[in-house]
N, C-alpha and C. Protein backbone atom coordinates (compact mmCIF):
# COMPACT_ATOMS: atom_id res chain seq x y z
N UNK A 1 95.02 -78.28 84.01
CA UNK A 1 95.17 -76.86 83.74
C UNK A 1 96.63 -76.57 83.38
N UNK A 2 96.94 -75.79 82.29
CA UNK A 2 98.25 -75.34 81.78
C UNK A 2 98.88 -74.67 82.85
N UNK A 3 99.97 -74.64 82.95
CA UNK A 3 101.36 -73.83 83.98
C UNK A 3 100.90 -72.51 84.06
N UNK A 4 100.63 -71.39 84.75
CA UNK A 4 100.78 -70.03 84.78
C UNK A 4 102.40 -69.81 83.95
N UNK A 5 101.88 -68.64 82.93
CA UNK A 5 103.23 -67.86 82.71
C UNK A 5 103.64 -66.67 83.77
N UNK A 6 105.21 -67.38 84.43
CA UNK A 6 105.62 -66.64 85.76
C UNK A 6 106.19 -65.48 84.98
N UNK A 7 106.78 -64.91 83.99
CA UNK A 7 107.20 -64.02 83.76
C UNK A 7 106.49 -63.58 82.26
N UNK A 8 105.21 -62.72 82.09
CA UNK A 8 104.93 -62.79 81.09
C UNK A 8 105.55 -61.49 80.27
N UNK A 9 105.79 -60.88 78.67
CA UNK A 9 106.14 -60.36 78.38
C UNK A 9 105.78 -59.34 77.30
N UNK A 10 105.97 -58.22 77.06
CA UNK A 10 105.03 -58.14 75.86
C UNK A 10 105.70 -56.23 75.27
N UNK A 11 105.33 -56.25 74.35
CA UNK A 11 105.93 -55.18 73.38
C UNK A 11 105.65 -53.24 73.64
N UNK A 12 105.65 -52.45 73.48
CA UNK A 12 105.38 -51.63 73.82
C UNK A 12 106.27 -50.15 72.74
N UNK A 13 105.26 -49.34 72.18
CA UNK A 13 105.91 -48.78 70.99
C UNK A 13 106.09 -47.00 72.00
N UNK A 14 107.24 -46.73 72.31
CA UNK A 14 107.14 -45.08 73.16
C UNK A 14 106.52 -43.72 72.43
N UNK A 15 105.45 -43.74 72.44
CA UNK A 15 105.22 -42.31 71.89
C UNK A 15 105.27 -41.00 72.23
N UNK A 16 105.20 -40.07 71.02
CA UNK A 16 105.90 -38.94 71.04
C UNK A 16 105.68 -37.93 72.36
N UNK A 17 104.14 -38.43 72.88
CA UNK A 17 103.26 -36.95 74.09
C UNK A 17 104.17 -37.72 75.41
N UNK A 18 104.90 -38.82 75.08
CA UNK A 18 105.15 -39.33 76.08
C UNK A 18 106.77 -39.04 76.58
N UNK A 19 107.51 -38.11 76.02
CA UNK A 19 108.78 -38.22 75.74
C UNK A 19 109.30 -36.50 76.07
N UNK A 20 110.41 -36.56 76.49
CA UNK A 20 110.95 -35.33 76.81
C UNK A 20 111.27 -34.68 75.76
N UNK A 21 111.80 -33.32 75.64
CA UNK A 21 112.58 -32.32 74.76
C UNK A 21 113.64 -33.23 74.16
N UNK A 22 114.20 -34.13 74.78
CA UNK A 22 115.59 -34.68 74.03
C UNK A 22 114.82 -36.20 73.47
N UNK A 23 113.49 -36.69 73.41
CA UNK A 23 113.35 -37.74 72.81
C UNK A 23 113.54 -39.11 73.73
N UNK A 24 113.40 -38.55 74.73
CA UNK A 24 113.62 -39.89 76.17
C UNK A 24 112.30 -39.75 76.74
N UNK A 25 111.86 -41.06 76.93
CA UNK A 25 110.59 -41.52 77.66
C UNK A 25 110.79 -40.47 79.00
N UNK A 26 109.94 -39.37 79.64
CA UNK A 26 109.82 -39.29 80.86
C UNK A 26 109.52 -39.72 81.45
N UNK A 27 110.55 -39.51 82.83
CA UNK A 27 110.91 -40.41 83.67
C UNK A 27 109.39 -40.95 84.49
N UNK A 28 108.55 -39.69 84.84
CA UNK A 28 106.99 -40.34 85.26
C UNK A 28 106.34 -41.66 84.42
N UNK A 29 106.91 -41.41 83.17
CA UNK A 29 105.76 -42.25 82.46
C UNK A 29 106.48 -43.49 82.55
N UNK A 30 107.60 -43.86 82.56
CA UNK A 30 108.25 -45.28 83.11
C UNK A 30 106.89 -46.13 83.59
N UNK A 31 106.57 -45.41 84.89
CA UNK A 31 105.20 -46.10 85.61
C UNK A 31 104.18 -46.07 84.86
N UNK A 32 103.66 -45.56 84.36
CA UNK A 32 102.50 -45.24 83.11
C UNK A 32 102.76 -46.88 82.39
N UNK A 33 104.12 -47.08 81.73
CA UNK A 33 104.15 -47.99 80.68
C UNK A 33 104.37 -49.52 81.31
N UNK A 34 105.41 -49.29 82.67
CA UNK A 34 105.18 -50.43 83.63
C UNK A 34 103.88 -50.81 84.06
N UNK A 35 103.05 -50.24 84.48
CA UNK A 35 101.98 -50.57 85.29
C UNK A 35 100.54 -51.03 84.29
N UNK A 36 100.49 -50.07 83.10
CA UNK A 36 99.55 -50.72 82.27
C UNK A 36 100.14 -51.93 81.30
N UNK A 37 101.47 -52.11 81.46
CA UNK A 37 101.83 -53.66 80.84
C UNK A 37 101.63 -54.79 81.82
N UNK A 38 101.62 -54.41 83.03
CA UNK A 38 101.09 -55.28 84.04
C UNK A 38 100.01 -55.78 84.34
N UNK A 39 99.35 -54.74 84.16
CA UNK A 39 97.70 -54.59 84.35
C UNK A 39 97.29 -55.68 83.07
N UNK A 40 97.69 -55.33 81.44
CA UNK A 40 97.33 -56.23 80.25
C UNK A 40 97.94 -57.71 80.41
N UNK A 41 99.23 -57.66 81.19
CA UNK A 41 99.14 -59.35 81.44
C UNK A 41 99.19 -59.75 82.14
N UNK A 42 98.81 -59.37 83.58
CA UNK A 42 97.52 -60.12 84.68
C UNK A 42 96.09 -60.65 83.96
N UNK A 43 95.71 -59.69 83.33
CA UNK A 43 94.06 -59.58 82.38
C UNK A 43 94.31 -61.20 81.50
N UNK A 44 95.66 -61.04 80.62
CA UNK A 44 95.45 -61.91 79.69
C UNK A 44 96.01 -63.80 80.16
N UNK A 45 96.79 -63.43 80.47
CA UNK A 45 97.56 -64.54 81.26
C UNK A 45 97.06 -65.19 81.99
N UNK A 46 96.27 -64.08 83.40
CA UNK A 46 95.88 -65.11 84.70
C UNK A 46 94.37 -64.55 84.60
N UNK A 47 93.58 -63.94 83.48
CA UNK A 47 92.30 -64.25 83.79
C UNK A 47 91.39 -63.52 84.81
N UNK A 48 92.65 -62.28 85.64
CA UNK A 48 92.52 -61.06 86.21
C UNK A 48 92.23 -60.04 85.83
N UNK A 49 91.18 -60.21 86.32
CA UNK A 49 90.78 -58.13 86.32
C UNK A 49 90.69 -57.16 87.52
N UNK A 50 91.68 -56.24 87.19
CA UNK A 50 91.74 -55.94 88.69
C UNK A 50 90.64 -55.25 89.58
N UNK A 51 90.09 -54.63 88.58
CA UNK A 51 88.80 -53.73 88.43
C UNK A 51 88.31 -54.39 89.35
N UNK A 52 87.54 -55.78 88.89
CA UNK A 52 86.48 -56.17 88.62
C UNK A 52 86.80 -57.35 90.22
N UNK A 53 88.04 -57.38 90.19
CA UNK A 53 87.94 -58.24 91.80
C UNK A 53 87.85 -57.06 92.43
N UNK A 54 88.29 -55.66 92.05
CA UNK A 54 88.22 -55.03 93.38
C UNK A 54 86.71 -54.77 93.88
N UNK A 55 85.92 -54.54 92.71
CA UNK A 55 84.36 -54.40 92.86
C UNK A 55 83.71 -55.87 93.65
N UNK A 56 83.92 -56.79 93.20
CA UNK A 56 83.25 -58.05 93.88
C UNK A 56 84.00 -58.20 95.34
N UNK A 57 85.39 -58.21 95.27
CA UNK A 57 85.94 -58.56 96.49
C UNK A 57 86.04 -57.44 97.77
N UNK A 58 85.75 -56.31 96.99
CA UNK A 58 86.23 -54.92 98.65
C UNK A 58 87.47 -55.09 98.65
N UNK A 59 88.40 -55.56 97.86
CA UNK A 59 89.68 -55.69 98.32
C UNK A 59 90.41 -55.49 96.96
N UNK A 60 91.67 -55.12 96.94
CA UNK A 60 92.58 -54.52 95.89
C UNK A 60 94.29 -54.58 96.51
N UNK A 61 95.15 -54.86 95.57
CA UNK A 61 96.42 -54.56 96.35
C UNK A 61 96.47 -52.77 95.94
N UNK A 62 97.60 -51.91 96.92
CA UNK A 62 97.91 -50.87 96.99
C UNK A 62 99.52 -50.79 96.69
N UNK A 63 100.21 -49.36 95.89
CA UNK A 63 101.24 -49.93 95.92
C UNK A 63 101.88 -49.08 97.54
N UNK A 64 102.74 -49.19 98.00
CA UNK A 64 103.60 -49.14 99.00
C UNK A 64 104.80 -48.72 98.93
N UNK A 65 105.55 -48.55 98.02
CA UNK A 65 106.65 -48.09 97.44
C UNK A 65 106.91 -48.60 95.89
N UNK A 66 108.00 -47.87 95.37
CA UNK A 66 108.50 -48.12 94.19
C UNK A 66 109.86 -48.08 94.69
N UNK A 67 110.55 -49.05 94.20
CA UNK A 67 112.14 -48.98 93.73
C UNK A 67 112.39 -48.90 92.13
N UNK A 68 113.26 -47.65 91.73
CA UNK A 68 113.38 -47.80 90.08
C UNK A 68 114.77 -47.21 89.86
N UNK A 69 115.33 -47.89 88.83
CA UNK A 69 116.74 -47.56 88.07
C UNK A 69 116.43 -47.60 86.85
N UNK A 70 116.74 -45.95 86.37
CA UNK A 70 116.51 -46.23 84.94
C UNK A 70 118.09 -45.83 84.63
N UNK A 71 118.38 -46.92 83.64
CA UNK A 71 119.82 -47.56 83.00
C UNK A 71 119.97 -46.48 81.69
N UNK A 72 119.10 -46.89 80.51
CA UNK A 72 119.42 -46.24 79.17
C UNK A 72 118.01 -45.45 78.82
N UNK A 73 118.13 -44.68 78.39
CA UNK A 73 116.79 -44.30 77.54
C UNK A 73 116.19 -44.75 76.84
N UNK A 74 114.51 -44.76 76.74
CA UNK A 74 114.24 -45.17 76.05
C UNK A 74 113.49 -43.92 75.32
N UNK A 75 113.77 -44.49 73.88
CA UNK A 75 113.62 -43.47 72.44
C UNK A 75 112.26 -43.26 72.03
N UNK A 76 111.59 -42.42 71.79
CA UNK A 76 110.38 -41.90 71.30
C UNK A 76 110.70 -42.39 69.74
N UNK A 77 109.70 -43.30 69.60
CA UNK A 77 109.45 -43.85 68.13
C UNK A 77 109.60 -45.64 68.35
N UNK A 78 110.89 -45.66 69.49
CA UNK A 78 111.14 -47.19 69.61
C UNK A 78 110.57 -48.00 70.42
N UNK A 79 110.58 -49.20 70.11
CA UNK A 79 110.01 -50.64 70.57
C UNK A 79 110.87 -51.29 71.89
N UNK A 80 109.85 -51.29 72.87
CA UNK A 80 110.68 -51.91 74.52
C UNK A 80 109.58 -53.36 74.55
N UNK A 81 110.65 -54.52 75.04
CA UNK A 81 109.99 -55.10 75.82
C UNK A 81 109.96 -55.05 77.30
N UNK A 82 108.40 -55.42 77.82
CA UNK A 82 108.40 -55.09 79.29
C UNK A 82 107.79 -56.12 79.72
N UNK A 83 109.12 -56.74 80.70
CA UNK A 83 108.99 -58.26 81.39
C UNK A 83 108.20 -57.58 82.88
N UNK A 84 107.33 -58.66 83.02
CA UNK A 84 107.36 -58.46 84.79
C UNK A 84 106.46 -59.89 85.20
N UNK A 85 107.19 -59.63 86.71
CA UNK A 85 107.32 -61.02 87.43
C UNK A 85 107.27 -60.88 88.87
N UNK A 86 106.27 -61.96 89.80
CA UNK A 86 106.17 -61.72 91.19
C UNK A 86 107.80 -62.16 91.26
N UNK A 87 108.49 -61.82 92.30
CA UNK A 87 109.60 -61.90 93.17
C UNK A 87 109.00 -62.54 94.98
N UNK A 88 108.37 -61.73 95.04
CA UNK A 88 107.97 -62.15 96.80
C UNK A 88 106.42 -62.28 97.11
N UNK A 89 105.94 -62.50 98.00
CA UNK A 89 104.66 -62.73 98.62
C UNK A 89 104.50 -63.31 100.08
N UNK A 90 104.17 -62.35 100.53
CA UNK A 90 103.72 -63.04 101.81
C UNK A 90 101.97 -62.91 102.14
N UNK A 91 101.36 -63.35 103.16
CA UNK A 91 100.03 -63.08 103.33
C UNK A 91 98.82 -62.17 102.93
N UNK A 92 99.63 -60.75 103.31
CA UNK A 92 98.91 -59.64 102.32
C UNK A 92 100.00 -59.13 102.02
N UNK A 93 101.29 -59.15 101.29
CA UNK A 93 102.05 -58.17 100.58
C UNK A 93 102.75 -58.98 99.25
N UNK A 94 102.86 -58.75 98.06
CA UNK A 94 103.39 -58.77 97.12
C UNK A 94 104.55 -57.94 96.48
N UNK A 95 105.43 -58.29 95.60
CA UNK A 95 106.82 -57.68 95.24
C UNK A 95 106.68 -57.88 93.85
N UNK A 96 106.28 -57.08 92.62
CA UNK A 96 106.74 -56.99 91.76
C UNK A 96 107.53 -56.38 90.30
N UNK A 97 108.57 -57.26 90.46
CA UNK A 97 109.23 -56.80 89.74
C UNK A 97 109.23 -56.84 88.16
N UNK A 98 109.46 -55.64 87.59
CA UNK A 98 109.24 -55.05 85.97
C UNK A 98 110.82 -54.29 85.37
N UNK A 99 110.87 -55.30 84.26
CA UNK A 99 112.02 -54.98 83.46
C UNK A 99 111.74 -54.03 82.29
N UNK A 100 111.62 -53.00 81.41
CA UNK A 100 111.95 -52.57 80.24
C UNK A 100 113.38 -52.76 79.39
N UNK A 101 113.41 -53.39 78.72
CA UNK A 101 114.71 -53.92 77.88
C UNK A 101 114.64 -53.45 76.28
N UNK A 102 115.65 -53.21 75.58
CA UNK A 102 115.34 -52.44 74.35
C UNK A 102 114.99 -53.97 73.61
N UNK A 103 114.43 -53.16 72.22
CA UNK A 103 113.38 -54.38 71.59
C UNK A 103 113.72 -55.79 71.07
N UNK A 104 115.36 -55.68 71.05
CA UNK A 104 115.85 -57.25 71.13
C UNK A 104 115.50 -57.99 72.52
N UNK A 105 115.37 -57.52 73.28
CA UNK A 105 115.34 -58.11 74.61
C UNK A 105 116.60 -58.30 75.43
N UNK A 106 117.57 -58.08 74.72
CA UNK A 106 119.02 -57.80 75.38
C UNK A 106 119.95 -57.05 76.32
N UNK A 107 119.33 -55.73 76.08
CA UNK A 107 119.58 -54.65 76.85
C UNK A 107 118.40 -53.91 77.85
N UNK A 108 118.82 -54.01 79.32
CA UNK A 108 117.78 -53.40 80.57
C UNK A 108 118.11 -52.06 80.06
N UNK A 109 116.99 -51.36 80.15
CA UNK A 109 117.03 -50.11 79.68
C UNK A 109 116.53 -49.59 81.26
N UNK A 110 115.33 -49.87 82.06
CA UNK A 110 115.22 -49.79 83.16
C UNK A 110 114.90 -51.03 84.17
N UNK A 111 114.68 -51.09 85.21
CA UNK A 111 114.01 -52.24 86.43
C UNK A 111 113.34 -50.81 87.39
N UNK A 112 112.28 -52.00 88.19
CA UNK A 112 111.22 -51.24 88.77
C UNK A 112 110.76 -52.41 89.37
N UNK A 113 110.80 -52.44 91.06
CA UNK A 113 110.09 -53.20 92.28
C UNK A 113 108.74 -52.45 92.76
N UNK A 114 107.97 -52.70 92.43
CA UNK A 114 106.67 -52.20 92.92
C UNK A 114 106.55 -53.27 94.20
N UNK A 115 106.41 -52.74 95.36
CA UNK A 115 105.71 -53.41 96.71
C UNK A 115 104.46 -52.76 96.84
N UNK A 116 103.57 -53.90 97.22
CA UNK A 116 102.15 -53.75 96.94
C UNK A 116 101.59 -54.81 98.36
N UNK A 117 100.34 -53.85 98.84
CA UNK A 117 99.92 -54.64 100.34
C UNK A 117 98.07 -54.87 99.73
N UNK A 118 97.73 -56.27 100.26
CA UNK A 118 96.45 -56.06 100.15
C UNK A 118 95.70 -55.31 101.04
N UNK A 119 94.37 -54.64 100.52
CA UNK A 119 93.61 -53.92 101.61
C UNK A 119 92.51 -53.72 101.05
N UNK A 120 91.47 -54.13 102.47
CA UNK A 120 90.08 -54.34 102.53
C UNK A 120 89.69 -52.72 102.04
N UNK A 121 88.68 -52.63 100.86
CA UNK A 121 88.35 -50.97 100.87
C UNK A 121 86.80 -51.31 101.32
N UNK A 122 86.50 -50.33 101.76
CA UNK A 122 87.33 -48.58 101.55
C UNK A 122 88.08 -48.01 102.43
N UNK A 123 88.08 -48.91 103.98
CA UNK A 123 88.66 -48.72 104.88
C UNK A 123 90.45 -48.63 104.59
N UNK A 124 90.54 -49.62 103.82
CA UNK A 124 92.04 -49.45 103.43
C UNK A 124 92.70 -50.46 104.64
N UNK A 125 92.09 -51.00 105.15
CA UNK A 125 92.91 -52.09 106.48
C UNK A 125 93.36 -53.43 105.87
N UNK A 126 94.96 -53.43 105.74
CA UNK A 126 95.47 -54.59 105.81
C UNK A 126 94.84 -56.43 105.64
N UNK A 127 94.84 -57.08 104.75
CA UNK A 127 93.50 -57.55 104.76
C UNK A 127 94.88 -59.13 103.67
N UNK A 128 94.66 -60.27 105.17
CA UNK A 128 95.23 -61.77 103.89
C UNK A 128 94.84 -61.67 102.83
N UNK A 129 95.74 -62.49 101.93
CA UNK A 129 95.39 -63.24 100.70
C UNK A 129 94.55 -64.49 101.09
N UNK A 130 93.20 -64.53 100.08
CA UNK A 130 92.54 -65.43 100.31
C UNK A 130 93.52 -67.18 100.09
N UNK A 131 92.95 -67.96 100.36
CA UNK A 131 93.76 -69.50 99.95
C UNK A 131 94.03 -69.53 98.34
N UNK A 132 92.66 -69.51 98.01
CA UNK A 132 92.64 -69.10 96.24
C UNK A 132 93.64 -68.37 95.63
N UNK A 133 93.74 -66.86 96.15
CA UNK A 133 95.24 -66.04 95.76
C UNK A 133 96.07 -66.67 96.34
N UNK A 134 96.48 -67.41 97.88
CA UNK A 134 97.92 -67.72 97.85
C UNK A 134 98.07 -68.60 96.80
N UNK A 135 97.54 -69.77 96.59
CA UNK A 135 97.73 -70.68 95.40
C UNK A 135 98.46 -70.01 94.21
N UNK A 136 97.38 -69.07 93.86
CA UNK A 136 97.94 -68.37 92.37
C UNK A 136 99.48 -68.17 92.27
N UNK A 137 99.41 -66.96 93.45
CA UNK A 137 100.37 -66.27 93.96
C UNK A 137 101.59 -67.35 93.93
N UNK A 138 101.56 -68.48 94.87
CA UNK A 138 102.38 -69.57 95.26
C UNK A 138 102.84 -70.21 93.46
N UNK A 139 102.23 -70.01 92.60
CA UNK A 139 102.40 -70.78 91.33
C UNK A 139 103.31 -69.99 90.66
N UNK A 140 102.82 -68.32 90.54
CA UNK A 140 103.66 -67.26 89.94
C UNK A 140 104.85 -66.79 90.30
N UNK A 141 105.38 -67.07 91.27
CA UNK A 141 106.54 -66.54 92.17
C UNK A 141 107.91 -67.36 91.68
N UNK A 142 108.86 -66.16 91.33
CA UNK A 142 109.69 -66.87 90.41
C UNK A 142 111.09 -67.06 91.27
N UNK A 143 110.77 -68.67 91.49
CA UNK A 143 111.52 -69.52 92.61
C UNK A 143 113.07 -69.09 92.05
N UNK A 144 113.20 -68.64 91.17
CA UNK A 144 114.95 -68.78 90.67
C UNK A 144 115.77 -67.00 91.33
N UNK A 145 114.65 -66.30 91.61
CA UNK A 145 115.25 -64.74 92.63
C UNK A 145 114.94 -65.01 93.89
N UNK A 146 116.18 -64.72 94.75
CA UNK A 146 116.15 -64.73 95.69
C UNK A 146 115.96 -63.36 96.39
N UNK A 147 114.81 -62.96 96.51
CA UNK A 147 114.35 -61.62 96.78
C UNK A 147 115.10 -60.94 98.25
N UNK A 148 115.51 -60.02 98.30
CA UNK A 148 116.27 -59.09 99.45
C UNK A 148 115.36 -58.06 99.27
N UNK A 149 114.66 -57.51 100.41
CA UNK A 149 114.13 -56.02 100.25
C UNK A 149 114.86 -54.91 100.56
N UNK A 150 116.42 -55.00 101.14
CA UNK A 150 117.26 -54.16 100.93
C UNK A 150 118.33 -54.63 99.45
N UNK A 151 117.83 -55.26 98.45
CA UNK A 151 118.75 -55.67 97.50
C UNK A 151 118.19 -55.33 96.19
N UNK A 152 117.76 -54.51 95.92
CA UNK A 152 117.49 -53.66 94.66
C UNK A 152 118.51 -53.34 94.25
N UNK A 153 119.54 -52.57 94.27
CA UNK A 153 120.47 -52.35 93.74
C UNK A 153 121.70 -53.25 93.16
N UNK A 154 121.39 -54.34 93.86
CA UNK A 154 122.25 -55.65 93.82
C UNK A 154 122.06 -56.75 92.32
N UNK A 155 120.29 -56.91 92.66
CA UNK A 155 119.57 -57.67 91.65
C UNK A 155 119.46 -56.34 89.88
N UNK A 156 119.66 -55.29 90.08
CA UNK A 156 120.03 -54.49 88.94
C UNK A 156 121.06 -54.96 88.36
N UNK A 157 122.51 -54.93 89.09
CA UNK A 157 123.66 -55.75 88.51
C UNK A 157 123.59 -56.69 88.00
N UNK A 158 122.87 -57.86 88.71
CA UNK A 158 122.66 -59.06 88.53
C UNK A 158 122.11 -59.04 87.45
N UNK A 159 121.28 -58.08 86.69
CA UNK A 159 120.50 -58.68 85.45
C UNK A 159 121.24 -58.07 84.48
N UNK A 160 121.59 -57.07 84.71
CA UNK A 160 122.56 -56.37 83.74
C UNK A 160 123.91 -57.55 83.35
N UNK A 161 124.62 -58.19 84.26
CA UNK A 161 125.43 -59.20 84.04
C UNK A 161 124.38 -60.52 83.55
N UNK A 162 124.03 -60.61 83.60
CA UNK A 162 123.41 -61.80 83.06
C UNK A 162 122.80 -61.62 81.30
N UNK A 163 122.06 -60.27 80.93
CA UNK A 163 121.90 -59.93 79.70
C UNK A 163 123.54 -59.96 78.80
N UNK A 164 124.30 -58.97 79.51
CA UNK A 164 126.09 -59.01 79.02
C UNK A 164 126.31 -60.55 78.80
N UNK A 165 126.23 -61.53 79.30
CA UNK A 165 126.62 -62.59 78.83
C UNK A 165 125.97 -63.81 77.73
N UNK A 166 124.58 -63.23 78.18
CA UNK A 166 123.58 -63.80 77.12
C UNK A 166 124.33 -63.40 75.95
N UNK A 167 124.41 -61.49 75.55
CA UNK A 167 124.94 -61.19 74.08
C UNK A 167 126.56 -61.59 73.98
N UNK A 168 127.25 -61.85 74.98
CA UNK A 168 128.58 -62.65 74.65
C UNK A 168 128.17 -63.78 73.76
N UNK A 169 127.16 -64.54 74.60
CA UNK A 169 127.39 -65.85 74.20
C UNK A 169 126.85 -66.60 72.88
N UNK A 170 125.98 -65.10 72.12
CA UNK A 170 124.97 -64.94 71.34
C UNK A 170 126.06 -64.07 70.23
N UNK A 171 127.33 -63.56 70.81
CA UNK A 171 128.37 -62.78 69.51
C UNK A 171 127.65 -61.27 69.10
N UNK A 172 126.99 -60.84 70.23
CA UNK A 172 126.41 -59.73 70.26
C UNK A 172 127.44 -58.96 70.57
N UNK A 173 127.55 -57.66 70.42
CA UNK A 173 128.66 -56.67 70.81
C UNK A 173 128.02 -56.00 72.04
N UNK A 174 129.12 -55.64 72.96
CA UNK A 174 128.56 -54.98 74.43
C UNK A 174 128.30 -53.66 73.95
C-alpha cells in the first residue's frame, strides 16, 4: 500500500458572497474554507467519509476548540492554497492543523488548530480510537512538529520564518 499523504494540499478560488465590504475573506468563513478543504482531502486522500463513518460507526470526531491567526487577507477573486495536517493524537483526541497561504504557496495568509475529541453519538460520550484509526492516525501525524497545546502562537512564527527563508533562498522579495 502507498504512504498516506501527511500533509495534503489543494487550491481554493475566494468568492465574492464570501468577502467583506473591503474585499477580504470574512473572518467566519476562514472556517467555511478550512474545514470543507479538509473534509475534500480526508475524502480523497484517505478514502474517508466522514458522513458515512459517522452513520456506520455512532461515532464522529467533535471540534473542541479552534485556535486561529489570521496574518494577511485574503482577496475576493484570488487563489489560496490550503495545507492541513494532523499535529497530535492521542486515544480519542486529535489536533489539526490548517494553513491558508497566498497562491504561490509562499506567504501564510492565515493558520488554524482545530482540536477535535472522538464521541460515541448521540450520547456524545468520549469514546477511543479504534486500533484501525490509531494506525491511520499513527501514519498521518507529522513527526517533524513538535506539538505544544499552549504553543500556537509560537508554531505561527515558526512557519512564518520558515516561508521568509524558503523566498530568501528562492530570491523572492519579503
Amino acid at each position: 500500500m502507498a504512504a498516506l499523504i501527511r500533509t495534503p494540499e489543494t487550491q481554493h478560488r475566494i468568492h465574492f458572497q464570501d468577502c467583506d465590504m473591503l474585499g477580504h475573506l470574512n473572518n467566519a468563513r476562514y472556517f467555511d474554507y478550512f474545514l470543507n478543504a479538509r473534509e475534500d482531502q480526508v475524502a480523497a486522500h484517505y478514502d474517508l467519509n466522514m458522513g458515512q463513518m459517522a452513520r456506520e460507526q455512532r461515532a464522529a470526531w467533535v471540534i473542541t476548540k479552534h485556535h486561529m491567526s489570521y496574518l494577511k487577507p485574503a482577496r475576493q477573486g484570488s487563489t489560496v492554497r490550503i495545507l492541513t495536517q494532523l499535529i497530535h493524537f492521542d486515544n480519542s483526541n486529535l489536533v489539526v492543523e490548517m494553513q491558508m497561504r497566498a497562491a504561490d504557496g509562499h506567504r501564510l495568509l492565515a493558520l488554524l488548530w482545530s482540536e477535535m475529541t472522538f464521541v460515541q453519538m448521540p450520547a456524545g460520550t468520549r469514546l477511543d480510537h479504534s486500533d484501525a484509526l490509531m494506525d491511520m492516525l499513527d501514519e498521518l501525524d507529522v513527526p517533524t512538529i513538535d506539538y505544544d497545546p499552549d504553543g500556537f502562537d509560537e508554531r505561527v512564527k515558526t512557519v512564518r520564518q520558515e516561508l521568509k527563508k524558503a523566498r530568501r533562498a528562492a530570491g523572492e522579495p519579503d
